[in-house]
N, C-alpha and C. Protein backbone atom coordinates (compact mmCIF):
# COMPACT_ATOMS: atom_id res chain seq x y z
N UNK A 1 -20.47 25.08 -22.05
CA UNK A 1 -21.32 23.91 -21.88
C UNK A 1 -21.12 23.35 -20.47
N UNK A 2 -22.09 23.31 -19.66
CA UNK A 2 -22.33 22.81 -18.48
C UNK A 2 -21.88 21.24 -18.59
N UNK A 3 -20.83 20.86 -17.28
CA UNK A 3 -20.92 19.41 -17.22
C UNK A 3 -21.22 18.94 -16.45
N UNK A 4 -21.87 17.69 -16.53
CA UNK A 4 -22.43 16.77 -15.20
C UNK A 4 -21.49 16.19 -14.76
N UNK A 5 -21.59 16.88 -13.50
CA UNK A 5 -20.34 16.41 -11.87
C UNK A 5 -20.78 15.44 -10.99
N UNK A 6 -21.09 14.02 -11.03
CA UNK A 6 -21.55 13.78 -9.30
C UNK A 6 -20.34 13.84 -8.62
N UNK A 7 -20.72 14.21 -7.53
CA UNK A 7 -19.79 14.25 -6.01
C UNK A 7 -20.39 13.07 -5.43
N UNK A 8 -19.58 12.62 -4.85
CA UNK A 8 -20.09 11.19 -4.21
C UNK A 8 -19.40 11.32 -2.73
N UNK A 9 -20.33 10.50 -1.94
CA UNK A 9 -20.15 11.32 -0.33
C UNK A 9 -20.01 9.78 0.29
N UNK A 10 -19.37 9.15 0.88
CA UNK A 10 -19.49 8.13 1.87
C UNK A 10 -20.01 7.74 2.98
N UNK A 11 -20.01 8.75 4.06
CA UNK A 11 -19.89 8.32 5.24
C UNK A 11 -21.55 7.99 5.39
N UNK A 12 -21.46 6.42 6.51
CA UNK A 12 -22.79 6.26 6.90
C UNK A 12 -22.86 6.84 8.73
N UNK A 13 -22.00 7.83 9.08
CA UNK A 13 -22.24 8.11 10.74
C UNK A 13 -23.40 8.87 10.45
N UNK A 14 -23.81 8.99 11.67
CA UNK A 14 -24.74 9.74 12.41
C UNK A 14 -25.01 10.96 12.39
N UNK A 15 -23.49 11.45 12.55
CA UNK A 15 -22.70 13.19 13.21
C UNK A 15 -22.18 13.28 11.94
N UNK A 16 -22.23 13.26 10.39
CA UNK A 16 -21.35 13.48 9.93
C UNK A 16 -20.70 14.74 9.36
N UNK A 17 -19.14 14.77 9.56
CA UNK A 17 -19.10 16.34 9.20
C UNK A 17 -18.56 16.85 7.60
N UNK A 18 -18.24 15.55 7.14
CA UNK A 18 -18.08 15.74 5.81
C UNK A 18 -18.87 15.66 4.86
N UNK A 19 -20.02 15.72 5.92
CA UNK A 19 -20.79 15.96 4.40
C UNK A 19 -20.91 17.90 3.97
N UNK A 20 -19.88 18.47 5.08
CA UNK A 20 -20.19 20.17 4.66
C UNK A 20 -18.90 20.50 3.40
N UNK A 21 -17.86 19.58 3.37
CA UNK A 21 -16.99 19.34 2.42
C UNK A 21 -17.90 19.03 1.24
N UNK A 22 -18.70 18.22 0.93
CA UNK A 22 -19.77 17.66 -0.46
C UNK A 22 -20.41 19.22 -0.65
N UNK A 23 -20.87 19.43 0.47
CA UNK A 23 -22.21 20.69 0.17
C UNK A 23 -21.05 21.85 -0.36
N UNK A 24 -20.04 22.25 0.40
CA UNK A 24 -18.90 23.38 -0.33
C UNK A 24 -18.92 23.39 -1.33
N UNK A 25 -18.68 21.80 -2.45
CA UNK A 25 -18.14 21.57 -3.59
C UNK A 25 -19.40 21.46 -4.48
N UNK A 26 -20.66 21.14 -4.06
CA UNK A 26 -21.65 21.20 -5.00
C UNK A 26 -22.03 22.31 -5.47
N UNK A 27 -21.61 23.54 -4.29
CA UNK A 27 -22.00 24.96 -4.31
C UNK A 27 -21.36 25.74 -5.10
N UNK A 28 -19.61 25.42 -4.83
CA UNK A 28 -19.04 26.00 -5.80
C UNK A 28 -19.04 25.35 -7.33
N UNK A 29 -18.91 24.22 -7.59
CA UNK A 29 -19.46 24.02 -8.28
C UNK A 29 -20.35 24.31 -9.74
N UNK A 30 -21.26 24.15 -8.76
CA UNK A 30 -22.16 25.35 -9.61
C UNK A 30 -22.35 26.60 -10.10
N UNK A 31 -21.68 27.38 -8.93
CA UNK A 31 -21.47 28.65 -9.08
C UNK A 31 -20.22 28.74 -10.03
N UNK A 32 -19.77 27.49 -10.89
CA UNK A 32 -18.78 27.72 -11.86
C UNK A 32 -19.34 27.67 -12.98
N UNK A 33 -21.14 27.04 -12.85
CA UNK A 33 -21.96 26.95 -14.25
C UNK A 33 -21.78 25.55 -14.39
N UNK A 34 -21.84 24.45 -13.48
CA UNK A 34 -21.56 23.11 -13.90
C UNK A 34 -22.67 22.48 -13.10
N UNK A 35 -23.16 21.16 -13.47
CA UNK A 35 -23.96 20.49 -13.19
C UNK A 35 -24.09 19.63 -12.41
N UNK A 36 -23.87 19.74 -10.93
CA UNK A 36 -23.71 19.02 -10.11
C UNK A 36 -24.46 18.52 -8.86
N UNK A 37 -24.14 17.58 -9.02
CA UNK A 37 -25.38 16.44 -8.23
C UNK A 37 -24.73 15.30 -7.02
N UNK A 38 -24.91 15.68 -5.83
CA UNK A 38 -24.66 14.90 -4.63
C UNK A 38 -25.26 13.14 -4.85
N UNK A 39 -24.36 12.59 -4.44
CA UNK A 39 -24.74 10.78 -4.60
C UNK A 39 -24.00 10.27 -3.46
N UNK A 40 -25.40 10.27 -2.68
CA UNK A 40 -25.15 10.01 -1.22
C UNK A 40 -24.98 8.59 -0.89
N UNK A 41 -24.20 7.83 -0.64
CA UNK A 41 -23.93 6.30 0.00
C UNK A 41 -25.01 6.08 0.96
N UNK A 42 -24.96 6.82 2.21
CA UNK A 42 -25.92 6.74 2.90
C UNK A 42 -27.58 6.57 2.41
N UNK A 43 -27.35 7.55 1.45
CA UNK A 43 -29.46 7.83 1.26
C UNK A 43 -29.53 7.23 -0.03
N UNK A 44 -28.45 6.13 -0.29
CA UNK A 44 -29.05 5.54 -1.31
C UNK A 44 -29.33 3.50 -1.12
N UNK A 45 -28.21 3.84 0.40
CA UNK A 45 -28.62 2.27 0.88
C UNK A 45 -27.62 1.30 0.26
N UNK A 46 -27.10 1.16 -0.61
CA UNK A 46 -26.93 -0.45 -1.29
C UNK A 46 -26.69 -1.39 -0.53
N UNK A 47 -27.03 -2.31 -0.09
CA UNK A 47 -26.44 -3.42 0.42
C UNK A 47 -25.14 -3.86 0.18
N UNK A 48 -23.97 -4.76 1.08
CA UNK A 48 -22.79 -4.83 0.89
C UNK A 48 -22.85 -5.96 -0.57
N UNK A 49 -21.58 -5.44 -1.36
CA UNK A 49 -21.50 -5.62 -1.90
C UNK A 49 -21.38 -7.42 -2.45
N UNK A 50 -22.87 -7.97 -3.50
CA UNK A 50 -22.75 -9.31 -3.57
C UNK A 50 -22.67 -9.38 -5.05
N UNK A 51 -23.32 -8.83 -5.97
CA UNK A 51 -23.33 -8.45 -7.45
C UNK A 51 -23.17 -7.37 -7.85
N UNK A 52 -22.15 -7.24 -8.71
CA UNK A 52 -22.01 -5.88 -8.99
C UNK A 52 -23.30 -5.99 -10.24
N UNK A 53 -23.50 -4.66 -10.60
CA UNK A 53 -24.82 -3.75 -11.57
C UNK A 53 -24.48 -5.11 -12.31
N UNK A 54 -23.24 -4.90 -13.50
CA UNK A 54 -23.27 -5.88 -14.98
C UNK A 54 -23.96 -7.45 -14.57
N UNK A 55 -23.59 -7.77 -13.12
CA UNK A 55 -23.47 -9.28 -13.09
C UNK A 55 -25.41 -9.84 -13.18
N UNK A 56 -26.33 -8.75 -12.79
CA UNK A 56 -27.70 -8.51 -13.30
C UNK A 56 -28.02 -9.18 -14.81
N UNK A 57 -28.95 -9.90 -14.62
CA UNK A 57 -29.63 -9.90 -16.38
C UNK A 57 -30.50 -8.77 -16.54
N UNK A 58 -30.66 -8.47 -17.45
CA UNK A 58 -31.01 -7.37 -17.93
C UNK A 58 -32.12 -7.12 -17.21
N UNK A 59 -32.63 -5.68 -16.70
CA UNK A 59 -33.84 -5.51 -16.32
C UNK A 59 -34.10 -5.80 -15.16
N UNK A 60 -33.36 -6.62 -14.40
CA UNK A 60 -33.59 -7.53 -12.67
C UNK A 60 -32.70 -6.89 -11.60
N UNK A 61 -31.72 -5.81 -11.89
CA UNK A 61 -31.30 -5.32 -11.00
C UNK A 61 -31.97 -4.41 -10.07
N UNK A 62 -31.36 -4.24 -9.07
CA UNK A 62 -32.60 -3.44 -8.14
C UNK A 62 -32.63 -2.33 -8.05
N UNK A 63 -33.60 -1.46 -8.37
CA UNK A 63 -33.83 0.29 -8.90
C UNK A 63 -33.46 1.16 -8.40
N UNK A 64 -32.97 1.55 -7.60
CA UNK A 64 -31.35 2.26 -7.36
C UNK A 64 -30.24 1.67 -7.69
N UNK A 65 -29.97 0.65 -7.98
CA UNK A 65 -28.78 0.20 -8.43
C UNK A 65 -29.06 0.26 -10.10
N UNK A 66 -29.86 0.12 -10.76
CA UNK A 66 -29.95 0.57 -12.15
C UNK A 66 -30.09 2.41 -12.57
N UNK A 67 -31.05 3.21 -11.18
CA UNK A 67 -30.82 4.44 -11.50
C UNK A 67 -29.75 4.90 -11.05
N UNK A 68 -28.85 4.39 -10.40
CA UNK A 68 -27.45 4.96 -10.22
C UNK A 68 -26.42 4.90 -11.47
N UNK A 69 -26.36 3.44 -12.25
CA UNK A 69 -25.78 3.10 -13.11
C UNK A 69 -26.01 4.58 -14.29
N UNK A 70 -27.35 4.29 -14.59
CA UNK A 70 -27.82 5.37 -15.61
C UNK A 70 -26.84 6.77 -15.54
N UNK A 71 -27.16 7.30 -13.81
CA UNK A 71 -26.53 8.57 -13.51
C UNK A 71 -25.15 8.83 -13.65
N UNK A 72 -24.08 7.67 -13.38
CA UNK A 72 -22.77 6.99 -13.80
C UNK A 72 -22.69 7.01 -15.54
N UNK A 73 -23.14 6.76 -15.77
CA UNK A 73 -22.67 6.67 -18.08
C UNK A 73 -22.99 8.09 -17.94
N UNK A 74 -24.55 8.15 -17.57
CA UNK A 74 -24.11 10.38 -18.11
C UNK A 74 -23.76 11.21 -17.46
N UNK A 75 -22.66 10.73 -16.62
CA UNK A 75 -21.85 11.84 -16.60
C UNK A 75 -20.88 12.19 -16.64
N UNK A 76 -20.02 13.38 -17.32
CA UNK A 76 -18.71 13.87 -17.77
C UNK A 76 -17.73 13.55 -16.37
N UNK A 77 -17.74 13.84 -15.57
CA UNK A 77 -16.83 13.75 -14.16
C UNK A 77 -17.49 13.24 -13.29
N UNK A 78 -16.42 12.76 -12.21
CA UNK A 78 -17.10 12.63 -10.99
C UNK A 78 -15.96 13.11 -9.64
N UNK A 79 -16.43 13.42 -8.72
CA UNK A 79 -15.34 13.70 -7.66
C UNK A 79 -16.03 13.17 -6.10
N UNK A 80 -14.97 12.55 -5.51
CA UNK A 80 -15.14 11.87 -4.41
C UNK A 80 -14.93 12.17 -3.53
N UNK A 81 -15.50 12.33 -2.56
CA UNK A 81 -15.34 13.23 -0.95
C UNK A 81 -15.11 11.84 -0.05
N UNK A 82 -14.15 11.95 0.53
CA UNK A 82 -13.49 10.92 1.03
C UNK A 82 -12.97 11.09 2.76
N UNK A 83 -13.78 10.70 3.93
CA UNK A 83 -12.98 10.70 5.19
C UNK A 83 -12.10 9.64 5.21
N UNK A 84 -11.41 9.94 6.36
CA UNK A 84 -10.11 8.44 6.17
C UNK A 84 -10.88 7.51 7.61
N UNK A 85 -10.66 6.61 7.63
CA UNK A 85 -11.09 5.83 8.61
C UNK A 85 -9.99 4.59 8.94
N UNK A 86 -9.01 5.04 10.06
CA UNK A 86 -7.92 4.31 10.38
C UNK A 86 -6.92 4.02 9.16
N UNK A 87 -6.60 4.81 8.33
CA UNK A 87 -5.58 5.35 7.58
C UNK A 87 -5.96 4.76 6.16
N UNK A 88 -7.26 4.15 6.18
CA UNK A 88 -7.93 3.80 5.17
C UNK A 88 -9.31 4.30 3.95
N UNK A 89 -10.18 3.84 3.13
CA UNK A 89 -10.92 4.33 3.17
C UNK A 89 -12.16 4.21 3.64
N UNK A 90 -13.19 4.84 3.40
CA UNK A 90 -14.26 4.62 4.06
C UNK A 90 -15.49 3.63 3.37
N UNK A 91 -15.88 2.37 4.28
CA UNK A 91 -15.98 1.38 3.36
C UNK A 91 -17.34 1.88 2.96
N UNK A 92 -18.81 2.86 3.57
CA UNK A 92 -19.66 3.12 2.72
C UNK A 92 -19.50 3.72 1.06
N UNK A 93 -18.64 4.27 0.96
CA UNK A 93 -18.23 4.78 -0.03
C UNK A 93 -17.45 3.70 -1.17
N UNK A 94 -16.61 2.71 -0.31
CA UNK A 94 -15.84 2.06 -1.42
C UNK A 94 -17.05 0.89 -2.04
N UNK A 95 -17.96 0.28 -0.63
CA UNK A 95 -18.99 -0.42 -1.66
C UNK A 95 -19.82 0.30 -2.35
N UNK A 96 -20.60 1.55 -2.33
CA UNK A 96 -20.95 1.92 -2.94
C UNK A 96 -20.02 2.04 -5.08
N UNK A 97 -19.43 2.37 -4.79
CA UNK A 97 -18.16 2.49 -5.99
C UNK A 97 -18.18 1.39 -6.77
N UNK A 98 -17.73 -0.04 -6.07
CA UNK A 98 -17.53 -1.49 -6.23
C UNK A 98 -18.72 -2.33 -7.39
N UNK A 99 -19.93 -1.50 -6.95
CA UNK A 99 -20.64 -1.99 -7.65
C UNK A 99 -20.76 -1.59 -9.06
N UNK A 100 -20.20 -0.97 -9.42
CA UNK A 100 -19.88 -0.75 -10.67
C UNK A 100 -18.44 -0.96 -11.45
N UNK A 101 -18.64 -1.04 -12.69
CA UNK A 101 -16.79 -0.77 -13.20
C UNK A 101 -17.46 -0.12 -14.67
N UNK A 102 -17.25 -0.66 -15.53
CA UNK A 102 -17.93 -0.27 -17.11
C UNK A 102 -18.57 1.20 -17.13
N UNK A 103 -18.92 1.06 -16.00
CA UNK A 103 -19.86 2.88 -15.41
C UNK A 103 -18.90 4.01 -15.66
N UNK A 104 -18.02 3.66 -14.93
CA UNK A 104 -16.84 4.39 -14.47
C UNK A 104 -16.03 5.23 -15.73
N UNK A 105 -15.74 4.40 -16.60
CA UNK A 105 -14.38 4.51 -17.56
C UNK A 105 -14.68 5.56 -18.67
N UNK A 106 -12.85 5.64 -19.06
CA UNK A 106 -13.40 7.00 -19.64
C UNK A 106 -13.58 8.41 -19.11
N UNK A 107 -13.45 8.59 -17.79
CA UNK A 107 -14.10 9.95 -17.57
C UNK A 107 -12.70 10.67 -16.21
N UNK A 108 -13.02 11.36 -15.76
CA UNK A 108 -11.82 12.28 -14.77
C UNK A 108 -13.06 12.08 -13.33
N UNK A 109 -11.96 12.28 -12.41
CA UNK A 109 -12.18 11.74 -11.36
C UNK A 109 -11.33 12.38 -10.51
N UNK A 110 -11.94 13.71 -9.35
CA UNK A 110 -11.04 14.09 -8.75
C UNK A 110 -11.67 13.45 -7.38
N UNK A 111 -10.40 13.70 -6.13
CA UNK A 111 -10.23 13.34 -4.77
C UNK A 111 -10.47 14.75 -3.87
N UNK A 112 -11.47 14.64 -3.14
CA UNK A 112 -11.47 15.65 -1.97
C UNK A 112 -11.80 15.14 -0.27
N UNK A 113 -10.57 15.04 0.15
CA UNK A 113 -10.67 14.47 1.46
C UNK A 113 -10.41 15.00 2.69
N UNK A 114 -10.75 14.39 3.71
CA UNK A 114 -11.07 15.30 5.21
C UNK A 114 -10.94 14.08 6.02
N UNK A 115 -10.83 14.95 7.55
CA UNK A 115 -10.41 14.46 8.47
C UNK A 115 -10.70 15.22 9.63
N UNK A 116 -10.83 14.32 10.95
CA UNK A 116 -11.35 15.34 12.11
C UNK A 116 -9.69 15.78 12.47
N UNK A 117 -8.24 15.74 12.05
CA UNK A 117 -7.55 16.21 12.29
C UNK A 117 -6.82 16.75 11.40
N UNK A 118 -5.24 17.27 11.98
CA UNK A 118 -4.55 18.26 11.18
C UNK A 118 -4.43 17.31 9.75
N UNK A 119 -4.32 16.07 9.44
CA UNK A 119 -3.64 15.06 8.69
C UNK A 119 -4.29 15.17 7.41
N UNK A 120 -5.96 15.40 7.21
CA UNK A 120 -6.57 15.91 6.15
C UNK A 120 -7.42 14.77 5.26
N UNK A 121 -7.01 13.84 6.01
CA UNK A 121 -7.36 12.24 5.28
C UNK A 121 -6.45 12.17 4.04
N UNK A 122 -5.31 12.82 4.01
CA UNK A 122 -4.60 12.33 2.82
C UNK A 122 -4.37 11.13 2.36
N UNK A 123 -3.87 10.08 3.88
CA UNK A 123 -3.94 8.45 3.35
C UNK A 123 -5.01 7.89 2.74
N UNK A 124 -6.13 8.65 2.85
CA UNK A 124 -7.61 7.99 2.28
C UNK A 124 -6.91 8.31 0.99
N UNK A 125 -7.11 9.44 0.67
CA UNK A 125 -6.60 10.07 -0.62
C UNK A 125 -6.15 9.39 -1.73
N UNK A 126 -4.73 9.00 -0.86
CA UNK A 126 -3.58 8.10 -1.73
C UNK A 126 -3.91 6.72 -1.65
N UNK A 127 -5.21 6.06 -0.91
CA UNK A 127 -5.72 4.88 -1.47
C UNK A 127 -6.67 4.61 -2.66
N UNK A 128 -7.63 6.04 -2.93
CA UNK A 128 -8.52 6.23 -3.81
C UNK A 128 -7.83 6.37 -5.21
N UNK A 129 -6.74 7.09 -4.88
CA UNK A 129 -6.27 7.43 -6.41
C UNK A 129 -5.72 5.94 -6.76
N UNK A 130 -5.36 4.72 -6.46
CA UNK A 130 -5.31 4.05 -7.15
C UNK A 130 -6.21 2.81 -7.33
N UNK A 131 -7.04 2.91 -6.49
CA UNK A 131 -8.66 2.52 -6.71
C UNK A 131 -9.24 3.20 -7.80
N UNK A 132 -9.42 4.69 -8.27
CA UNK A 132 -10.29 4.81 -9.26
C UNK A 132 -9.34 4.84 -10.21
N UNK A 133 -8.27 4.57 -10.40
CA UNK A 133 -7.36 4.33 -11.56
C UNK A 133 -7.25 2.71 -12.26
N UNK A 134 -7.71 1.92 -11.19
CA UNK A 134 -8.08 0.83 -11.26
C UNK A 134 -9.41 0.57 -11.81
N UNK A 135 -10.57 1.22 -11.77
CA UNK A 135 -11.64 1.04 -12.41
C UNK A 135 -11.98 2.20 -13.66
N UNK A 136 -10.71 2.44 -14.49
CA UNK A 136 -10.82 3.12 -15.70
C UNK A 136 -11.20 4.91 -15.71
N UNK A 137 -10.73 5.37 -14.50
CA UNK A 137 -10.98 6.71 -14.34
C UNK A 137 -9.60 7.30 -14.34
N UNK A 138 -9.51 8.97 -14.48
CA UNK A 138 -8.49 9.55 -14.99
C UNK A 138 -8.38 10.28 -13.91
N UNK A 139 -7.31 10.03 -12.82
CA UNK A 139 -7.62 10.78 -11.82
C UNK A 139 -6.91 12.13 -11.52
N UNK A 140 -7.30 13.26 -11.52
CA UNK A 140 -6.22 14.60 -11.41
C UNK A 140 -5.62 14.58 -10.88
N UNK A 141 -4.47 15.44 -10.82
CA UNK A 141 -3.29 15.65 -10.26
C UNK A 141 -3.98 16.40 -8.78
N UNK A 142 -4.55 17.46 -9.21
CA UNK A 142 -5.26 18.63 -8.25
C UNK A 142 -5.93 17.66 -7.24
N UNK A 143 -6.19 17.66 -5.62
CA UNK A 143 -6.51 17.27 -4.67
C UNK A 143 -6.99 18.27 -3.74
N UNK A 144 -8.20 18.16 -2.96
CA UNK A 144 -8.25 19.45 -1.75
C UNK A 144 -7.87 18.38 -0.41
N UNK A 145 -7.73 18.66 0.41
CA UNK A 145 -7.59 18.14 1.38
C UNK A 145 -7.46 19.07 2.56
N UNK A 146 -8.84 18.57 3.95
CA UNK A 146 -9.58 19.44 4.65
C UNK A 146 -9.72 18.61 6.23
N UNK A 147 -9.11 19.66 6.92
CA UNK A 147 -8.90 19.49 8.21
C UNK A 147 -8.04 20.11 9.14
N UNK A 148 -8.40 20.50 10.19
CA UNK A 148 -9.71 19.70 10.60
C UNK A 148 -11.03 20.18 9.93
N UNK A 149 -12.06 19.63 9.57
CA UNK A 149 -12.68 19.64 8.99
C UNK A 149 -14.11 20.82 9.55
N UNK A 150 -13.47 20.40 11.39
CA UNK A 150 -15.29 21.16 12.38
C UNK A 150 -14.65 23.01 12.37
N UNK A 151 -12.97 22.59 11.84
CA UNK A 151 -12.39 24.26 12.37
C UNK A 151 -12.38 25.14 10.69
N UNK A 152 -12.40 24.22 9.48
CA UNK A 152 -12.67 24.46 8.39
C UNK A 152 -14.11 25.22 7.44
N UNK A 153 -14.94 24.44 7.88
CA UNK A 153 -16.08 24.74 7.18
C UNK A 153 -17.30 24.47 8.15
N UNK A 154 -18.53 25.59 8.49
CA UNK A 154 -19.34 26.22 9.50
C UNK A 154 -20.08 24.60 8.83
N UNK A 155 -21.56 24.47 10.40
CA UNK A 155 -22.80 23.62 9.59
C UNK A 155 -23.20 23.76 8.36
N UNK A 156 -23.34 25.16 7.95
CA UNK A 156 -23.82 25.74 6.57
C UNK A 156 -22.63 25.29 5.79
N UNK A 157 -21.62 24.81 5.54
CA UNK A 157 -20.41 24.15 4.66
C UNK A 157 -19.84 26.08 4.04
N UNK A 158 -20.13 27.03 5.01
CA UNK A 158 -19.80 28.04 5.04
C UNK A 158 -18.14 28.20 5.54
N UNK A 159 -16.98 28.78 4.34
CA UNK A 159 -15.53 28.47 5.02
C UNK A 159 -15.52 29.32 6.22
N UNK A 160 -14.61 28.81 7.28
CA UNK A 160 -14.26 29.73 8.28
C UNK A 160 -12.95 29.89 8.77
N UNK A 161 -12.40 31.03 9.30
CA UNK A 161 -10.88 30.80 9.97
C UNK A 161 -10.17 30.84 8.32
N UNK A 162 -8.59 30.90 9.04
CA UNK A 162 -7.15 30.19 8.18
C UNK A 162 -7.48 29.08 7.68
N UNK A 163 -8.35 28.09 7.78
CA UNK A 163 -8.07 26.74 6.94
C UNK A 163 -9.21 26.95 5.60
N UNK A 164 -10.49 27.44 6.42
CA UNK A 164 -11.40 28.39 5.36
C UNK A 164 -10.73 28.76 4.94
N UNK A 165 -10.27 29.92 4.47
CA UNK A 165 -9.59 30.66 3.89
C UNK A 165 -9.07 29.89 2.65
N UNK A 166 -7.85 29.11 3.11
CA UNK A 166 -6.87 28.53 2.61
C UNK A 166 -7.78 27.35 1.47
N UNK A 167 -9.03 26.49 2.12
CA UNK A 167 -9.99 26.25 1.25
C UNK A 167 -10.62 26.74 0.09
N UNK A 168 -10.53 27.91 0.08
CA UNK A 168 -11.34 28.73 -0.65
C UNK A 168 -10.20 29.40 -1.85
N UNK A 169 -8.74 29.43 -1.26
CA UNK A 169 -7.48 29.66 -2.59
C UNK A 169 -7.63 28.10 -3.16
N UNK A 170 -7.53 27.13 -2.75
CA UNK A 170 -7.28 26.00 -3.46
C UNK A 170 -7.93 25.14 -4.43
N UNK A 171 -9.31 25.90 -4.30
CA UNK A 171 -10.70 25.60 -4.92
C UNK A 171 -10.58 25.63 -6.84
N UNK A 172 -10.29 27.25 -6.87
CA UNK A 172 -10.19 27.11 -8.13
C UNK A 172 -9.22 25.99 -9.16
N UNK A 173 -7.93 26.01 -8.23
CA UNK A 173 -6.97 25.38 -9.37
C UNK A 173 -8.21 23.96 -9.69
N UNK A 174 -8.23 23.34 -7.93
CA UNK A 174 -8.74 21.48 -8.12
C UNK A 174 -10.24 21.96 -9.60
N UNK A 175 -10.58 22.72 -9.32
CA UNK A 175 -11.92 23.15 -10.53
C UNK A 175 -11.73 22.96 -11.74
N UNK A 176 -10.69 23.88 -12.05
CA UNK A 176 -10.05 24.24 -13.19
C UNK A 176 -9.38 22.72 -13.75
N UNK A 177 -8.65 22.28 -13.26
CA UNK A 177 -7.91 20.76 -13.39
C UNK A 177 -9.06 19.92 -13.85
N UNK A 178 -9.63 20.08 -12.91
CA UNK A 178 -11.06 18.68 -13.31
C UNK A 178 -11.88 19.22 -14.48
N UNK A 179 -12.12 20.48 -15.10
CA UNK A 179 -12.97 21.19 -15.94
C UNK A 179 -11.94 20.74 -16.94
N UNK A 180 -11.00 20.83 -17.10
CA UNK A 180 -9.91 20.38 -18.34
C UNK A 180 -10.30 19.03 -18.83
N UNK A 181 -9.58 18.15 -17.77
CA UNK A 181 -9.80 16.97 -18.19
C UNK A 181 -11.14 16.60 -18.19
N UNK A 182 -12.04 16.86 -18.15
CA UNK A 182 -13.74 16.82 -18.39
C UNK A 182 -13.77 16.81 -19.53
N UNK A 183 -13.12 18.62 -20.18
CA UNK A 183 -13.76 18.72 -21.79
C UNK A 183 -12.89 18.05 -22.34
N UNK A 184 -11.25 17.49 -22.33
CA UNK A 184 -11.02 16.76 -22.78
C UNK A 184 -11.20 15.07 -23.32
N UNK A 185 -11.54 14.70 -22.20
CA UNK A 185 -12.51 13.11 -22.40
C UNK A 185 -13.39 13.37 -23.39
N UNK A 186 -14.03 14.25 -22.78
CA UNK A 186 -15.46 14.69 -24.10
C UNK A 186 -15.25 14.57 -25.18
N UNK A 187 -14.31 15.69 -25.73
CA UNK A 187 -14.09 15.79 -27.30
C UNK A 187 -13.44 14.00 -27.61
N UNK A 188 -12.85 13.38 -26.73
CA UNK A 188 -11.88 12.70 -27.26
C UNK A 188 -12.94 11.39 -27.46
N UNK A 189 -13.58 11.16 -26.17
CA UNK A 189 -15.09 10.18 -26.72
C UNK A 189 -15.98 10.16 -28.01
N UNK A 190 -15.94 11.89 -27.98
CA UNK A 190 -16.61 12.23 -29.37
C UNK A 190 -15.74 11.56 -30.64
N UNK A 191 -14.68 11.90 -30.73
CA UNK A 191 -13.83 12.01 -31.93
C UNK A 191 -13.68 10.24 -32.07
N UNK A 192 -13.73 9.73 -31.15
CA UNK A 192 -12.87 8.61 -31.44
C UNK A 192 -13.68 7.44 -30.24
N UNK A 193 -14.37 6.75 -30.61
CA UNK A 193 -14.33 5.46 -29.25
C UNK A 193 -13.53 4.92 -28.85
N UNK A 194 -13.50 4.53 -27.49
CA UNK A 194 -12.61 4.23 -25.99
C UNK A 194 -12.04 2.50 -26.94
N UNK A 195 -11.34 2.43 -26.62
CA UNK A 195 -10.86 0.89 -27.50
C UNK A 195 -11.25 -0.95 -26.67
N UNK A 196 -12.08 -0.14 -25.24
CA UNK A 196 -12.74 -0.77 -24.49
C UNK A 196 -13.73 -0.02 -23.69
């Protein structure tokens, strides 16, 4: 059974190069038989964050922010592509996120982060994991972490070189990890409702 993955992408630059990290992971992805769908910060706009979705009366929220919500409840996982930005995260991405919570919970949540250097954006990394642990997500153990990112993966998000390479061994486990805890939530949603 195919599960619905969004990947969620942050950056609002210009030049950006992580978005060939999103395109890698949507590709493989799929090519694992899973259902996955890019949710771009950038091409979806939200304004900084003043109401989150719930704080809406019913029906008055504004239509990307209600068809995002929708896309958020159905789906089994989600995984976050994350640059670091001064040892932090990247704030298109964290407001994008913010505006939700209730969306969130319940479900697995992996980290895939980059950097224009050797460092990989790991500090982004280790800020997210307790950000989406904070808004009711289950976050894996498994992590990729990619950089430099321009010596890693071609325009085409095609791997290249030793760090390619090394991208392309590490792929399966983070897959495999997040495919677990996927069907596990599942059955366990099924069997039993969340106690919030």
């Amino acid at each position: 059974m195919a599960s619905k993955i969004l990947v969620f992408y942050g950056s609002y630059r210009a030049d950006r190069a992580g978005i060939r990290l999103a395109n890698f992971l949507l590709a493989r992805l799929s090519a694992r038989g899973e259902d996955a769908e890019l949710i771009d910060a950038r091409a979806i706009g939200l304004p900084m964050l003043d109401r989150m979705y719930k704080e809406y009366a019913p029906g008055t929220a504004p239509p990307a922010l209600a068809e995002l919500a929708g896309k958020i409840r159905a789906a089994d996982a989600f995984v976050f592509v994350t640059g670091e930005y001064n040892w932090g995260v990247q704030p298109g991405l964290k407001n994008l996120t913010d505006h939700f919570l209730e969306e969130w919970f319940w479900r697995p949540a992996a980290i895939a982060s980059y950097s224009a250097g050797r460092l990989s954006g790991v500090r982004a990394a280790t800020a997210w994991h307790g950000t989406l642990s904070e808004m009711g997500m289950v976050v894996i153990s498994s992590t990729l972490s990619v950089g430099p990112i321009r010596q890693t993966l071609d325009a085409d998000s095609r791997p290249m070189g030793a760090a390619g390479a090394a991208l392309e061994q590490a792929f399966p486990r983070f897959a495999d990890d997040l495919a677990w805890w996927t069907e596990a939530a599942r059955l366990q949603r099924a069997r039993k409702a969340p106690p919030y």
